[in-house]
N, C-alpha and C. Protein backbone atom coordinates (compact mmCIF):
# COMPACT_ATOMS: atom_id res chain seq x y z
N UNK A 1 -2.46 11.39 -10.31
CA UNK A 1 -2.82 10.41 -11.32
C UNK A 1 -4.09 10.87 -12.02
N UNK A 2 -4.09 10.42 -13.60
CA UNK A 2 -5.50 10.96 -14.11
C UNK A 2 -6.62 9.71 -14.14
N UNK A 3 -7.61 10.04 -14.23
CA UNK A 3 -8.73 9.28 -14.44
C UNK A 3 -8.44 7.67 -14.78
N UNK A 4 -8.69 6.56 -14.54
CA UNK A 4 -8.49 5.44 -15.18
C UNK A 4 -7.20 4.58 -14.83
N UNK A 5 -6.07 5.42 -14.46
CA UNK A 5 -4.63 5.05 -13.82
C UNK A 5 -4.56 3.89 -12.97
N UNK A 6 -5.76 3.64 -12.03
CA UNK A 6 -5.88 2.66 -11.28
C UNK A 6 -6.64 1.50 -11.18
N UNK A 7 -7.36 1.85 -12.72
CA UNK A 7 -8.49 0.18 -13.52
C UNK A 7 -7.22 0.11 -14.11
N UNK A 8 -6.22 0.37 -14.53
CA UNK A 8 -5.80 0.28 -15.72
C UNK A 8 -4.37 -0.95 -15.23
N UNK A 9 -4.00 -0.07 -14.22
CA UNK A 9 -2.69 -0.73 -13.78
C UNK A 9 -3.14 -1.52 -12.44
N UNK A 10 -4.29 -1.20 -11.86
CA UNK A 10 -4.28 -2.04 -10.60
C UNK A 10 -3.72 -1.31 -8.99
N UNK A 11 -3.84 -1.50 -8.53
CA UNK A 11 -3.42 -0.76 -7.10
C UNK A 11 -2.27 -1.36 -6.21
N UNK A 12 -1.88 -2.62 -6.76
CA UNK A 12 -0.81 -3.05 -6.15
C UNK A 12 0.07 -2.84 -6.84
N UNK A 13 0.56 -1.64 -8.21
CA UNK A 13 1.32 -0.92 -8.56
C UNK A 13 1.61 -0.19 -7.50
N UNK A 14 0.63 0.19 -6.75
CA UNK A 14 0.92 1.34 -5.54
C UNK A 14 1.68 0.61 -4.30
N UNK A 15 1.25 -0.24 -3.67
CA UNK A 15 1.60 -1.38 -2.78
C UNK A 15 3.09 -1.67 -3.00
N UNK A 16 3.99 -1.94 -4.15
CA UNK A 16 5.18 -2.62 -4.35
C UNK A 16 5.95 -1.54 -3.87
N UNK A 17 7.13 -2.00 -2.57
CA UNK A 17 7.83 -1.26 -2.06
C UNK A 17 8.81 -1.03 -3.47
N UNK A 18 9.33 0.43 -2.91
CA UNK A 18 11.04 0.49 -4.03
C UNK A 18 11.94 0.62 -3.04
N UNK A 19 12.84 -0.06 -3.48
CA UNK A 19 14.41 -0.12 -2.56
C UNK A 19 13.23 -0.14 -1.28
N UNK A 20 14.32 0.87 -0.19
CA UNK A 20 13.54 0.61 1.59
C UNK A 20 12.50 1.48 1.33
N UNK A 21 12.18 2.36 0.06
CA UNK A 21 10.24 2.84 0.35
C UNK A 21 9.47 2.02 0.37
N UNK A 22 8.08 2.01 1.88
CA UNK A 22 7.49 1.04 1.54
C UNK A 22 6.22 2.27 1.45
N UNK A 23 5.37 2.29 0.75
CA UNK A 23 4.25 2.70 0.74
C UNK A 23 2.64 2.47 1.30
N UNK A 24 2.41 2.89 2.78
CA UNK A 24 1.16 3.08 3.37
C UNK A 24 0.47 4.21 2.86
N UNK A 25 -1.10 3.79 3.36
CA UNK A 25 -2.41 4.79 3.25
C UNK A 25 -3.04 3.98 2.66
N UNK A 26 -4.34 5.31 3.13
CA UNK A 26 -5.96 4.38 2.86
C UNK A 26 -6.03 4.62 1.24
N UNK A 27 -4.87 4.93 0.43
CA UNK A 27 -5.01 4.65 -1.35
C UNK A 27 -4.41 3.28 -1.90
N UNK A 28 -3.39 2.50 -0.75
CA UNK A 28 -2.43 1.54 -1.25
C UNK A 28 -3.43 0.09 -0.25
N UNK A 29 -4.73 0.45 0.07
CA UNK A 29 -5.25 -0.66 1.08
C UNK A 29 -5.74 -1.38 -0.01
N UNK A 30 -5.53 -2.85 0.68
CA UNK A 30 -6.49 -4.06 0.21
C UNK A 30 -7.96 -3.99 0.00
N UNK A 31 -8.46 -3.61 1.29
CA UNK A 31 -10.02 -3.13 1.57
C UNK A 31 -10.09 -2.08 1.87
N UNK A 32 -11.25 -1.48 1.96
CA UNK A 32 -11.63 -0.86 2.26
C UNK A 32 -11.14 0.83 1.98
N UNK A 33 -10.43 1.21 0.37
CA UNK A 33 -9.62 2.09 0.46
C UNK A 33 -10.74 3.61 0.42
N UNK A 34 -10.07 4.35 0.98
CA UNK A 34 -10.49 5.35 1.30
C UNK A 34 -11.37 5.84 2.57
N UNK A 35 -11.50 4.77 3.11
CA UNK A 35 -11.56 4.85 4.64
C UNK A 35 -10.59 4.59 5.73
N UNK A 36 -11.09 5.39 7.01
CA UNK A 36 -9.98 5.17 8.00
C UNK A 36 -9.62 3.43 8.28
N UNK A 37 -10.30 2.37 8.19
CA UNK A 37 -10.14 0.85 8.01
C UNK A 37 -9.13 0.25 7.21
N UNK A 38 -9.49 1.24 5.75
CA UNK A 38 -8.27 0.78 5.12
C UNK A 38 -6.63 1.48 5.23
N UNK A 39 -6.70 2.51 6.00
CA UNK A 39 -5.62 3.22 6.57
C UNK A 39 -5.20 2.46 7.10
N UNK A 40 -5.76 1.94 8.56
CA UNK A 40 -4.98 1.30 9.60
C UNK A 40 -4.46 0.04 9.24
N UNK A 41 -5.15 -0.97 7.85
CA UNK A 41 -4.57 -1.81 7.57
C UNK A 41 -3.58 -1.98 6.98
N UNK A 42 -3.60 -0.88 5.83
CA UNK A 42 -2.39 -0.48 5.09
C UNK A 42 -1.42 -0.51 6.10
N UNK A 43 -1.21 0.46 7.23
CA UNK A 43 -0.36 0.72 8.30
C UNK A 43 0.30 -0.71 8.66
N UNK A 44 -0.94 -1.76 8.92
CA UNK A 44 -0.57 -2.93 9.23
C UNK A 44 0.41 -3.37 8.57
N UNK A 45 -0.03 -3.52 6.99
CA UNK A 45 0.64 -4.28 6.43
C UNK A 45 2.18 -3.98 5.82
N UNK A 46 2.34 -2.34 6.08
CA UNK A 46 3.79 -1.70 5.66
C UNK A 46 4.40 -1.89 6.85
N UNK A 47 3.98 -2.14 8.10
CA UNK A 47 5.06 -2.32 9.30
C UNK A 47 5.59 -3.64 9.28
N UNK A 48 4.51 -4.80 8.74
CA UNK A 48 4.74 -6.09 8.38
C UNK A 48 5.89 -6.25 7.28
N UNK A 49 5.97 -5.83 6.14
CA UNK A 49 6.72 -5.50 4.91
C UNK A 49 8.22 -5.12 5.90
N UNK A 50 8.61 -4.15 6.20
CA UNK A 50 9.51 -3.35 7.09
C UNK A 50 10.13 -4.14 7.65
N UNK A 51 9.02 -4.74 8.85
CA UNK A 51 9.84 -5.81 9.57
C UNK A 51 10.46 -6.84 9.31
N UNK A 52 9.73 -7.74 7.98
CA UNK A 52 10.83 -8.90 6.68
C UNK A 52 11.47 -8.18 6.26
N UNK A 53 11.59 -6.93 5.89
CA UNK A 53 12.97 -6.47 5.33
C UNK A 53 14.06 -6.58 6.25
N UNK A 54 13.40 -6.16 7.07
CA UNK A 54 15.18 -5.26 8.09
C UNK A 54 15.44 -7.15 8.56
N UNK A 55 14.79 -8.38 8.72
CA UNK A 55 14.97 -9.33 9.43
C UNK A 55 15.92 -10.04 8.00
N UNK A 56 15.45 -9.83 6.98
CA UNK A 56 16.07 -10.27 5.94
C UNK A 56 17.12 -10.01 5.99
């Protein structure tokens, strides 16, 4: 992505699963992105995502 891509559109462009991709990492976190904190949450929150899918 170039410069500005992510003031521009926001980061939960990154976040929105497609079809069964769901997208983790410390670039798609709520907080804390670019640290290991926001890794593990991301992690959190795509296993969360995953698990309403497949229960859906």
């Amino acid at each position: 992505m170039g410069p500005g891509v992510l003031t521009s559109l926001g980061s939960d462009v990154l976040r929105a699963p497609v079809g069964n991709i769901h997208l983790v990492g410390t670039g798609t976190a709520v907080v804390w992105k670019g640290y290991m904190d926001g890794a593990v949450r991301s992690g959190q929150r795509g296993a969360e995502e995953v698990i309403t899918s497949l229960r859906g």
